[in-house]
C-alpha atoms as a PDB file:
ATOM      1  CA  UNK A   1     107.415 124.510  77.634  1.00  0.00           C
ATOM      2  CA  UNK A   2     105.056 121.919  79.312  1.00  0.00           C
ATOM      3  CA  UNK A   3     102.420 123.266  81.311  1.00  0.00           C
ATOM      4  CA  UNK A   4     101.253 121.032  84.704  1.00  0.00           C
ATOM      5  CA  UNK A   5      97.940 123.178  84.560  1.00  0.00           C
ATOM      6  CA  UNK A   6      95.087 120.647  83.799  1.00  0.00           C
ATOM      7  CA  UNK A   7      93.246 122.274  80.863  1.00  0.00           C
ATOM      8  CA  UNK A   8      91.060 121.179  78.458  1.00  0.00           C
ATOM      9  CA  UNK A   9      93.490 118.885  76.871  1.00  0.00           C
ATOM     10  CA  UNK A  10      95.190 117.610  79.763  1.00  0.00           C
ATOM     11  CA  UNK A  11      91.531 116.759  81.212  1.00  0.00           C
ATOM     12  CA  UNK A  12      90.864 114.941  77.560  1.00  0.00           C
ATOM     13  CA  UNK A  13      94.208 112.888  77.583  1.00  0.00           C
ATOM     14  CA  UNK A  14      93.010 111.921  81.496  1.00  0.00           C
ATOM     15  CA  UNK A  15      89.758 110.344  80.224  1.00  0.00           C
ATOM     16  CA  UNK A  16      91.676 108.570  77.482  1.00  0.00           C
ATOM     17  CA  UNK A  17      93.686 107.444  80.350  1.00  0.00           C
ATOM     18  CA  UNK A  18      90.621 105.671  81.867  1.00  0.00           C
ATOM     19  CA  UNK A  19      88.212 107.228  84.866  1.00  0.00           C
ATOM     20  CA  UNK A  20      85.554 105.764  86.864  1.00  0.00           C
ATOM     21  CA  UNK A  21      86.421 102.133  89.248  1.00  0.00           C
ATOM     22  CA  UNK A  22      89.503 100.826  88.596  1.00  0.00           C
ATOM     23  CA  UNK A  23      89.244  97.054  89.627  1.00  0.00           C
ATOM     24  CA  UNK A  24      89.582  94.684  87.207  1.00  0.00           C
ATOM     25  CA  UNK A  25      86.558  94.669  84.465  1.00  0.00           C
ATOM     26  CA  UNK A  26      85.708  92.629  81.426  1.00  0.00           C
ATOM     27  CA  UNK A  27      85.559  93.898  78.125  1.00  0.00           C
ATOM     28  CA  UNK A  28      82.845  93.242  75.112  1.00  0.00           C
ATOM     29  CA  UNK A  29      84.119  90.158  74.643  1.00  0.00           C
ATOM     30  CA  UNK A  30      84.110  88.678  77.944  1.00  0.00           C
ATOM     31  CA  UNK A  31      87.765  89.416  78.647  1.00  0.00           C
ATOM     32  CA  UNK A  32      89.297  90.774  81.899  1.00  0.00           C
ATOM     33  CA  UNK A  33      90.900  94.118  81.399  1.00  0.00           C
ATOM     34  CA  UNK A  34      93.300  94.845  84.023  1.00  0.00           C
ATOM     35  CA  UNK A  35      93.922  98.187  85.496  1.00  0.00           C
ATOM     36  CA  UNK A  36      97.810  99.827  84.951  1.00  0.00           C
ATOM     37  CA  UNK A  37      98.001 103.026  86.991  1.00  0.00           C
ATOM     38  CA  UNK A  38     101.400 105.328  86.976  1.00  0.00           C
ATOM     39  CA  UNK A  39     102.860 107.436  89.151  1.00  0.00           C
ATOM     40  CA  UNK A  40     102.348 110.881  87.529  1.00  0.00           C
ATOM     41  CA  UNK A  41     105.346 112.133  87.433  1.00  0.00           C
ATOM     42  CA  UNK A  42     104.871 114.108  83.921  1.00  0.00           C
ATOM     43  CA  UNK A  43     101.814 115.851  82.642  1.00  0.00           C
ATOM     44  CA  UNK A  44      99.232 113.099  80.812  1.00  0.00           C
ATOM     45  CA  UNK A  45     100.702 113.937  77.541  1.00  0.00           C
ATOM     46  CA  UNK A  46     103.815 112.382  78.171  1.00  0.00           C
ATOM     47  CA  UNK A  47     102.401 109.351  80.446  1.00  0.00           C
ATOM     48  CA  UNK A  48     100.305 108.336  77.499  1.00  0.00           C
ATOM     49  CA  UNK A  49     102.917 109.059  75.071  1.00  0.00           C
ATOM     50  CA  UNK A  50     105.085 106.647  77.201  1.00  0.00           C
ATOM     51  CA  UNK A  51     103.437 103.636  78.467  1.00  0.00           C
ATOM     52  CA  UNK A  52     100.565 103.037  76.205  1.00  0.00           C
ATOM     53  CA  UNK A  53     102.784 101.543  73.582  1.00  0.00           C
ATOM     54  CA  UNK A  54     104.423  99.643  76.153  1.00  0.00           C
ATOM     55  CA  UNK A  55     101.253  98.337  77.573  1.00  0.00           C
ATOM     56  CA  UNK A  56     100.232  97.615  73.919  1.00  0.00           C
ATOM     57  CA  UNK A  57     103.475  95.539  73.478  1.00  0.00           C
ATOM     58  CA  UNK A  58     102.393  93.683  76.626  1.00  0.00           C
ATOM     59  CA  UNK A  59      99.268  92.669  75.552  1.00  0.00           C
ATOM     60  CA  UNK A  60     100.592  91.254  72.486  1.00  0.00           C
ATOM     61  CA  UNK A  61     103.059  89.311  74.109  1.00  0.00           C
ATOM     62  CA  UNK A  62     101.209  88.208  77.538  1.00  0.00           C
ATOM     63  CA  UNK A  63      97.973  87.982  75.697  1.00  0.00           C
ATOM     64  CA  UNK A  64      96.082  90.006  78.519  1.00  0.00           C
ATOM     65  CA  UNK A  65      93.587  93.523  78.352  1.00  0.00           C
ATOM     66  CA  UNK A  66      95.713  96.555  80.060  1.00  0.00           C
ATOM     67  CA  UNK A  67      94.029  99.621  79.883  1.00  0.00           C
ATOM     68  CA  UNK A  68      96.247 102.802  81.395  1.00  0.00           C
ATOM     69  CA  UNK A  69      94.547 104.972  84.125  1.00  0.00           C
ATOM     70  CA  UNK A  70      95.863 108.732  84.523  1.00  0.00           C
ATOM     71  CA  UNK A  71      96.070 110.161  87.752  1.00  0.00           C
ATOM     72  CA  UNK A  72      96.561 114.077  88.080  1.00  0.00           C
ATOM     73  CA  UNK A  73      98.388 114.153  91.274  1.00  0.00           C
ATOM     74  CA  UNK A  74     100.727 112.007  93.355  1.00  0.00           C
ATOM     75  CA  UNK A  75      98.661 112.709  96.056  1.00  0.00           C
ATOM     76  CA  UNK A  76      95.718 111.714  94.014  1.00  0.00           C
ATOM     77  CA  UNK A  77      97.618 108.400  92.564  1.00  0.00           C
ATOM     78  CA  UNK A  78      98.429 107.358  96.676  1.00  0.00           C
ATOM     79  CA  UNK A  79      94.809 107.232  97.306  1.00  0.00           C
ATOM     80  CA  UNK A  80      94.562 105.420  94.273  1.00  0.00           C
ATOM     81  CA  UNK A  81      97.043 102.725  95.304  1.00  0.00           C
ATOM     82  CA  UNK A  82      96.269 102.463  98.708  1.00  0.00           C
ATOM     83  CA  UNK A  83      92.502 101.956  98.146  1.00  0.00           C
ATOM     84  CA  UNK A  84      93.826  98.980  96.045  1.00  0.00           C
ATOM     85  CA  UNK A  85      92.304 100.571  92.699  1.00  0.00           C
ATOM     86  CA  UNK A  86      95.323  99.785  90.088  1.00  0.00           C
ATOM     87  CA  UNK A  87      95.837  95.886  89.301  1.00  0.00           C
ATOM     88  CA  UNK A  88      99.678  96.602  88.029  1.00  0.00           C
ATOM     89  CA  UNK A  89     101.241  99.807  89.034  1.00  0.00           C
ATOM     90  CA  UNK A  90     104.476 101.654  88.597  1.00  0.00           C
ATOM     91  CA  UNK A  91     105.069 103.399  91.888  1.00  0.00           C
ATOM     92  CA  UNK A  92     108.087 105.001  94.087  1.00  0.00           C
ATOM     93  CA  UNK A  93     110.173 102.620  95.986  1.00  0.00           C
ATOM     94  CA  UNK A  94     108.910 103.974  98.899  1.00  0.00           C
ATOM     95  CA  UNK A  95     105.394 104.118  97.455  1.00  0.00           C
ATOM     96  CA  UNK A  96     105.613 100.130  97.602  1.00  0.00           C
ATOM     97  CA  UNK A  97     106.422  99.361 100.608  1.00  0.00           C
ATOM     98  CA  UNK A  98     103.212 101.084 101.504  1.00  0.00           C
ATOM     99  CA  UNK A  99     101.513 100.020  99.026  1.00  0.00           C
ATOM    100  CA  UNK A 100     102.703  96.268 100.151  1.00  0.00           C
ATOM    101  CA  UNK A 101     101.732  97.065 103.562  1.00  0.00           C
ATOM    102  CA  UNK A 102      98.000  98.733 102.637  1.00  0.00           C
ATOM    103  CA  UNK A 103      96.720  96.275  99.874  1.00  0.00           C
ATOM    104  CA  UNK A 104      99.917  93.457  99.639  1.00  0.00           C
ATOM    105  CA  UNK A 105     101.219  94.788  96.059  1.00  0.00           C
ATOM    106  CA  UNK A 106     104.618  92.819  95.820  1.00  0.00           C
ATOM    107  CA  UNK A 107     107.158  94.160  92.677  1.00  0.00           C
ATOM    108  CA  UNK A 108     107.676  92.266  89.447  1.00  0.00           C
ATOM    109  CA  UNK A 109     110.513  94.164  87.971  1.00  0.00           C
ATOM    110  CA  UNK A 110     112.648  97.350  88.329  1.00  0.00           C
ATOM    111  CA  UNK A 111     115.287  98.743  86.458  1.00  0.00           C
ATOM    112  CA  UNK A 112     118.520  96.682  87.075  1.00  0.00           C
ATOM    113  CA  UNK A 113     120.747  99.172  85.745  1.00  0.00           C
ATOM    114  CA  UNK A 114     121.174 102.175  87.515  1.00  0.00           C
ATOM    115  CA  UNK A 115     119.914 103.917  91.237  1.00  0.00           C
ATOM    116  CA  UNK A 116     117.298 106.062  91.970  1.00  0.00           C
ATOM    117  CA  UNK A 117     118.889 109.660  93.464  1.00  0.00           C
ATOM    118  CA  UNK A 118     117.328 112.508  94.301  1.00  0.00           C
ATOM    119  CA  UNK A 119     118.674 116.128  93.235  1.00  0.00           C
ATOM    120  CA  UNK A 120     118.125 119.399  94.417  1.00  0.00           C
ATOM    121  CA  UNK A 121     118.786 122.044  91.579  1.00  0.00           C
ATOM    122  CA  UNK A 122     119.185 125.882  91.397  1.00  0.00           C
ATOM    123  CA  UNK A 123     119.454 128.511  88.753  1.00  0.00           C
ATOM    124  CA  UNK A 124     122.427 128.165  86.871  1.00  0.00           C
ATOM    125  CA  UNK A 125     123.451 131.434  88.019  1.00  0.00           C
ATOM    126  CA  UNK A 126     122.474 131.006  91.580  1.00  0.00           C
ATOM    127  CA  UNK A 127     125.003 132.374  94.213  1.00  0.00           C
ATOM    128  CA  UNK A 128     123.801 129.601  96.306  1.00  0.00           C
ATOM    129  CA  UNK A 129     126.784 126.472  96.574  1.00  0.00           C
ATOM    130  CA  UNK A 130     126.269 125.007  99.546  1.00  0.00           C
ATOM    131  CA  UNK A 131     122.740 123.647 101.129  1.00  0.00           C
ATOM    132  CA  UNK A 132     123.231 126.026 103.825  1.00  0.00           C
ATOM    133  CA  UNK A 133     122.945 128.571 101.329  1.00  0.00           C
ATOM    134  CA  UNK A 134     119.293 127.448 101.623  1.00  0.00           C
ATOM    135  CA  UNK A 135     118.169 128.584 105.093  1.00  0.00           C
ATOM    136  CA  UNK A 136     114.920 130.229 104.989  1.00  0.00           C
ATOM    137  CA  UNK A 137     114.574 130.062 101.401  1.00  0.00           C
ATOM    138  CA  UNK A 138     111.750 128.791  99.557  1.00  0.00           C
ATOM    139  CA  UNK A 139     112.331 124.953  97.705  1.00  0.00           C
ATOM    140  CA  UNK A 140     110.156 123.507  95.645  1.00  0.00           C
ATOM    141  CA  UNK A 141     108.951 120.333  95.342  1.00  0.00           C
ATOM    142  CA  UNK A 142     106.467 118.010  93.453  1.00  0.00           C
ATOM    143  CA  UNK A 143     104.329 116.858  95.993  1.00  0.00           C
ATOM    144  CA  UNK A 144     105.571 115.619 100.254  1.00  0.00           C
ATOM    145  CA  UNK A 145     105.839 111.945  99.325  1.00  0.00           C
ATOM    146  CA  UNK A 146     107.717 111.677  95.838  1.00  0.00           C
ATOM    147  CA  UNK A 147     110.698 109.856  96.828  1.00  0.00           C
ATOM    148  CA  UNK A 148     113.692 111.473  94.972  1.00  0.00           C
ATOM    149  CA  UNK A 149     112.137 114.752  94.583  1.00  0.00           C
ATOM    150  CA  UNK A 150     111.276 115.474  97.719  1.00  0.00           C
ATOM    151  CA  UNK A 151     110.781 112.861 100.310  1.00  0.00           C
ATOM    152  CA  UNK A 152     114.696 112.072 100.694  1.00  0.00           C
ATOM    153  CA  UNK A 153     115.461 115.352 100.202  1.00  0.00           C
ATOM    154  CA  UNK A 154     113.174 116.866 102.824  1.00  0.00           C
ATOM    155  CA  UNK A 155     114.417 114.658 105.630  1.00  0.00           C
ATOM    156  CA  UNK A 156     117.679 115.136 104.587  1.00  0.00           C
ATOM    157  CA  UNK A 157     117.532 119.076 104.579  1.00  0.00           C
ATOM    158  CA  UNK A 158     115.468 119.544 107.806  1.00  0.00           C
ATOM    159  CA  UNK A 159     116.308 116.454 109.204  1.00  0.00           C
ATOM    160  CA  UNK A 160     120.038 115.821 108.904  1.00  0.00           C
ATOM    161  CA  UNK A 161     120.953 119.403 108.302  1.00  0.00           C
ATOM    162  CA  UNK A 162     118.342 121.028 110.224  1.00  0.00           C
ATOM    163  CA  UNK A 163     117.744 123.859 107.615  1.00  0.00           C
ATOM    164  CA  UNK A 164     114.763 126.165 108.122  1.00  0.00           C
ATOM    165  CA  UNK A 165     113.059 126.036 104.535  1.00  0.00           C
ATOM    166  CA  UNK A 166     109.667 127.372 103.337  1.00  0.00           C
ATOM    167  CA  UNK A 167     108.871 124.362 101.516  1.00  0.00           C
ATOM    168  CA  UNK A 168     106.559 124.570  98.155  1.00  0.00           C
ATOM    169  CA  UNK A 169     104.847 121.816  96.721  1.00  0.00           C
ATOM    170  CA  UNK A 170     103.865 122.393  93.046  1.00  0.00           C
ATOM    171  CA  UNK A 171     102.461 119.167  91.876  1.00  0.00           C
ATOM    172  CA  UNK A 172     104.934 117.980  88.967  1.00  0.00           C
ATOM    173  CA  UNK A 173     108.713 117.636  88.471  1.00  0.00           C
ATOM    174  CA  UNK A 174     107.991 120.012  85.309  1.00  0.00           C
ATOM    175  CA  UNK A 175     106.551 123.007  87.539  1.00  0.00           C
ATOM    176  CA  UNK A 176     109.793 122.602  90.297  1.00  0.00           C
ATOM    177  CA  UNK A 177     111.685 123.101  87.591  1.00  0.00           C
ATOM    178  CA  UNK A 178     109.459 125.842  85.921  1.00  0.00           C
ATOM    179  CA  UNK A 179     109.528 127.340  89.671  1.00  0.00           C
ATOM    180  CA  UNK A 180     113.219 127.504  89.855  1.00  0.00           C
ATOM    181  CA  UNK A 181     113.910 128.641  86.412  1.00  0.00           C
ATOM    182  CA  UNK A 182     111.629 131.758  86.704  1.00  0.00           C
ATOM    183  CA  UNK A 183     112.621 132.849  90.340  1.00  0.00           C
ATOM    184  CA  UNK A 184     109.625 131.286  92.231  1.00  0.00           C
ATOM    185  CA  UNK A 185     111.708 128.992  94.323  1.00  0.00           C
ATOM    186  CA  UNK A 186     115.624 129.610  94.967  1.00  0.00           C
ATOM    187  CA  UNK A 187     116.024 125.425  94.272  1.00  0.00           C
ATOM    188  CA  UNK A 188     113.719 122.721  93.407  1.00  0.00           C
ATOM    189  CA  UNK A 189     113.857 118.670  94.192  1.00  0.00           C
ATOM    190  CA  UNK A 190     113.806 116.263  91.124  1.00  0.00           C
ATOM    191  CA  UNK A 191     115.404 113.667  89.535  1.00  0.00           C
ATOM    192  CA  UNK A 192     117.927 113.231  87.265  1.00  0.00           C
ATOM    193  CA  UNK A 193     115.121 111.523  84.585  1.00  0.00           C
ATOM    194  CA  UNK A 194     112.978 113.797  84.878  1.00  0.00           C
ATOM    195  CA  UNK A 195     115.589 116.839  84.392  1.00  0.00           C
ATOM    196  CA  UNK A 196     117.331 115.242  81.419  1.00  0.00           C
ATOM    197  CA  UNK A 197     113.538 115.263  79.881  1.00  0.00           C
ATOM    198  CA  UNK A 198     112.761 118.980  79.998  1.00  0.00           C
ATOM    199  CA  UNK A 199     113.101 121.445  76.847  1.00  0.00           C
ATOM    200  CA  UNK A 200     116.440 122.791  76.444  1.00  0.00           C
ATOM    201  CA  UNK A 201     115.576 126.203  77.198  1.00  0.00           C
ATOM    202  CA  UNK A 202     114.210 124.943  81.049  1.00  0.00           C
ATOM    203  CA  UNK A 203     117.187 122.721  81.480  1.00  0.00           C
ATOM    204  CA  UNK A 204     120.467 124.695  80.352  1.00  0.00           C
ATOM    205  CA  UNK A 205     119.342 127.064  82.993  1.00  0.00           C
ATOM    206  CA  UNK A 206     119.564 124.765  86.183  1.00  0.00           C
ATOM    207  CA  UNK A 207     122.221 123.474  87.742  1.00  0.00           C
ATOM    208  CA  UNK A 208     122.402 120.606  90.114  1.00  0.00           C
ATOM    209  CA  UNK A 209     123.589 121.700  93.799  1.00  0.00           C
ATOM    210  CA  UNK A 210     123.723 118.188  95.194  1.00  0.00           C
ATOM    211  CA  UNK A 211     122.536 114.556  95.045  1.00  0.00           C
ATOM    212  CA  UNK A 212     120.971 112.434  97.554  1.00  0.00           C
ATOM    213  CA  UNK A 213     122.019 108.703  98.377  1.00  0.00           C
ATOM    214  CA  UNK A 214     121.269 105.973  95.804  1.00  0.00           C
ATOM    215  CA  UNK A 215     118.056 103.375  96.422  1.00  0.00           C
ATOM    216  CA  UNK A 216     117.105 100.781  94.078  1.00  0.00           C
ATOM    217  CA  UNK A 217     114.222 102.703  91.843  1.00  0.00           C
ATOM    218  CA  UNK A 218     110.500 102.374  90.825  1.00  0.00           C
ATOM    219  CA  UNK A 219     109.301  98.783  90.466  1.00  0.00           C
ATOM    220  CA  UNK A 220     106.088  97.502  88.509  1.00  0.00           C
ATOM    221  CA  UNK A 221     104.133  95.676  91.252  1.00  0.00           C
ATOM    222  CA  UNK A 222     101.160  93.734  90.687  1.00  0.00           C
ATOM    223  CA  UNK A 223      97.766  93.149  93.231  1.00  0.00           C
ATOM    224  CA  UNK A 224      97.321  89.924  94.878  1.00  0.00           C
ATOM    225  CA  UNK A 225      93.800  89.633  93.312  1.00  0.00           C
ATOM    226  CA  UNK A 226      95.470  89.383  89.924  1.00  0.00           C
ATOM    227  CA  UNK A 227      95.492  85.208  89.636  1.00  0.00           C
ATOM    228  CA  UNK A 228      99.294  83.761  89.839  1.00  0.00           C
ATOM    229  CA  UNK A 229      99.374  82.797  86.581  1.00  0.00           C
ATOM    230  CA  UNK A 230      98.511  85.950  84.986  1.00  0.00           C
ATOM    231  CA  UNK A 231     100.897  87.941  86.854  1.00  0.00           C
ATOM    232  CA  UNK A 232     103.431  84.982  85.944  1.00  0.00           C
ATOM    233  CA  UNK A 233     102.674  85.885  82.392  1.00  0.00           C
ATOM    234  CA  UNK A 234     102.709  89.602  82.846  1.00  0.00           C
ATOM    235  CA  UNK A 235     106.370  89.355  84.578  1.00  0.00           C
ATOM    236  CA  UNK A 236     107.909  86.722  81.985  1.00  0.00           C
ATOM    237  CA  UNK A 237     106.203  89.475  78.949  1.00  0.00           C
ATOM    238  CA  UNK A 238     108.090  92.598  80.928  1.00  0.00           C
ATOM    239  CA  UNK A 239     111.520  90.677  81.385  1.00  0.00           C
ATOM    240  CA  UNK A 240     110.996  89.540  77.539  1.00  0.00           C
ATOM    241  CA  UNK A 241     110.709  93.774  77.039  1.00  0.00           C
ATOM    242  CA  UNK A 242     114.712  93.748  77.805  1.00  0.00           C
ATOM    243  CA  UNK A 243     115.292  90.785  74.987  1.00  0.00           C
ATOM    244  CA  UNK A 244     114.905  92.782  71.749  1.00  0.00           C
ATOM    245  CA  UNK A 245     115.488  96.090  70.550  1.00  0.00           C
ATOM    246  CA  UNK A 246     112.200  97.075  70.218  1.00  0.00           C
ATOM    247  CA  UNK A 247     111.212  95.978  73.387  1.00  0.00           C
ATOM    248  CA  UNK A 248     114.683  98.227  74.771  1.00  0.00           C
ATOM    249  CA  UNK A 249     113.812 101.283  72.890  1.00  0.00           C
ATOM    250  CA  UNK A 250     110.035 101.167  74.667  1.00  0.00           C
ATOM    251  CA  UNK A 251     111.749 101.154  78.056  1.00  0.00           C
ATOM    252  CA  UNK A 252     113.934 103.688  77.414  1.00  0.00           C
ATOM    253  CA  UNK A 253     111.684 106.270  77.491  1.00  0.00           C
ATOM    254  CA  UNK A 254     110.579 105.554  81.031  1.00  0.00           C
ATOM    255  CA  UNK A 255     113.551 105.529  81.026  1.00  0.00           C
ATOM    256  CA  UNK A 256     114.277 101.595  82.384  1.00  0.00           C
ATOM    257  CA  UNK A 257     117.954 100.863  81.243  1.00  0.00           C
ATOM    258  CA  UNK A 258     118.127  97.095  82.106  1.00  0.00           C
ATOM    259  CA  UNK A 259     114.628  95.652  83.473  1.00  0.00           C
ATOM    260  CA  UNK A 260     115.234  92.586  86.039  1.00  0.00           C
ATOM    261  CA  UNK A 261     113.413  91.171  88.869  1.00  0.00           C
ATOM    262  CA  UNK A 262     112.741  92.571  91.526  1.00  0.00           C
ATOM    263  CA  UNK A 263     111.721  91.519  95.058  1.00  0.00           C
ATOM    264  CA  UNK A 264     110.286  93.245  98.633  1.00  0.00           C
ATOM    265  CA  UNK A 265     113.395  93.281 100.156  1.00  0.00           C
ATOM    266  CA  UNK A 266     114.799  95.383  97.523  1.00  0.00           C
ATOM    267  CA  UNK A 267     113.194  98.254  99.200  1.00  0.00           C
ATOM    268  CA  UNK A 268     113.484  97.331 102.786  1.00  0.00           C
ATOM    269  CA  UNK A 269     117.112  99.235 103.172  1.00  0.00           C
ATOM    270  CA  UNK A 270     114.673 102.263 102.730  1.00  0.00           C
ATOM    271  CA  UNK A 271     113.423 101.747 106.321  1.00  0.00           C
ATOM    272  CA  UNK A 272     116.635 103.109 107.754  1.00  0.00           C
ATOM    273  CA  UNK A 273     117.000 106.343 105.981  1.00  0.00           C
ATOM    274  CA  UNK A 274     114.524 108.419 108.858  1.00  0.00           C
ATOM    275  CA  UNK A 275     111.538 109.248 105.983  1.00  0.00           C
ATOM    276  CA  UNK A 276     108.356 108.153 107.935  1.00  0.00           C
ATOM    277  CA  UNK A 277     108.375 111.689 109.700  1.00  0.00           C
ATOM    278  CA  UNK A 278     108.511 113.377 106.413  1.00  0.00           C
ATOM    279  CA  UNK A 279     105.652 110.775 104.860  1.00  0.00           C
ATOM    280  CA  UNK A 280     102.545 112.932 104.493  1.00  0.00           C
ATOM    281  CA  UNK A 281      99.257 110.939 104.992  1.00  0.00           C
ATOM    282  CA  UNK A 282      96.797 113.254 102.760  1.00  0.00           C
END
């Protein structure tokens, strides 16, 4: 099983990952590296594992320097984001509209082909069926402001359904999971992604207890300091991703079924769901 613990070679994979400023730099050579962060929604394993090949089949198509930067909490990667530190970053859908309000990010592309949902799972052999069943219990979640995971879920459970929880926030989707598998938390909040992703032996033994609404999921947004014309290139070398099978089989594992456009006002319908109260400013 995957640990979230950062130990020795979590911290290593982190400084392949980049440290130090993140604002655009120039290379050796003279050439402007730009900054990709990620929201860390796996340990830095599988974040390096997924998008450095994709970054390196970016460069060779868009003819640009992307060098990925690891951050070891969401709450870590906000401050990242909102301090304007990441030149093209793959963030939450509510992530960017805060990040388009904080530093003007706007979104190249997003998966076209499916919604993001949150889901709240349980041990398969749970007695709990209903979300009542959760009053005063202990839930587990990533971190306050994770979208799917927790954010939706949160103001939908105390919110909507005005459930008295003991929430737990445990830094990954692979410790909620660890938490509910091992009797830690009664449930946990994740996504459906991130479930289908864990080891056998953690996933066989949840079940999901119920499903949020669907929202349009994560773009890839880009700074405004990053000149038109490179982030023109970068979006035409992502759509060109979606082309070819290699470029397919690269998104996959993000996973990004069917990568489109996408615009601002994609995310705006997000406004009406009630989450600012539940938006944690850490």
């Amino acid at each position: 099983m995957r640990s979230s613990a950062l130990g020795p070679l979590a911290a290593l994979l982190l400084s392949m990952l980049g440290s130090g400023p993140i604002l655009a730099a120039t290379d050796a050579a003279g050439a402007v590296v730009y900054a990709v962060g990620v929201v860390p929604q796996f340990d830095a394993r599988d974040t390096l594992a997924i998008w450095r090949p994709i970054l390196d089949e970016l460069e060779q198509r868009a003819g640009l320097r992307l060098e990925l930067h690891g951050s070891p909490t969401i709450p870590a990667f906000e401050e990242e984001f909102e301090s304007g530190k990441f030149d093209l970053v793959y963030l939450n859908p509510y992530h960017m509209l805060v990040a388009s309000k904080s530093q003007g990010y706007r979104p190249l592309v997003r998966d076209n082909g499916r919604q993001l949902q949150g889901i709240l799972v349980v041990h398969r052999d749970s007695p709990i069926t209903e979300l009542s069943g959760l009053q005063g219990q202990t839930v587990a979640f990533p971190s306050p402001n994770a979208l799917g995971a927790s954010l939706m879920l949160r103001a939908e459970l105390l919110g909507a359904r005005g459930l008295d929880i003991k929430t737990h926030y445990v830094k990954s989707h692979d410790s909620v999971y660890l938490n509910v598998v091992t009797g830690m938390a009664a449930a946990g909040g994740g996504v459906q992604k991130t479930l289908d992703q864990q080891p056998a032996q953690v996933r066989e033994q949840l079940r999901v207890l119920h499903r949020t609404v669907g929202v349009e999921p994560h773009p890839l947004a880009v700074h405004p300091r990053v000149p038109a014309g490179v982030a023109a290139r970068l979006e035409q070398a992502l759509l060109s991703l979606g082309e070819d099978e290699r470029g397919r089989a690269l998104l996959s594992r993000v996973p990004i079924k069917k990568i489109g456009p996408a615009r601002i006002e994609d995310y705006t319908p997000l406004n009406s769901l009630g989450l600012t109260p539940y938006y944690v400013k850490e």
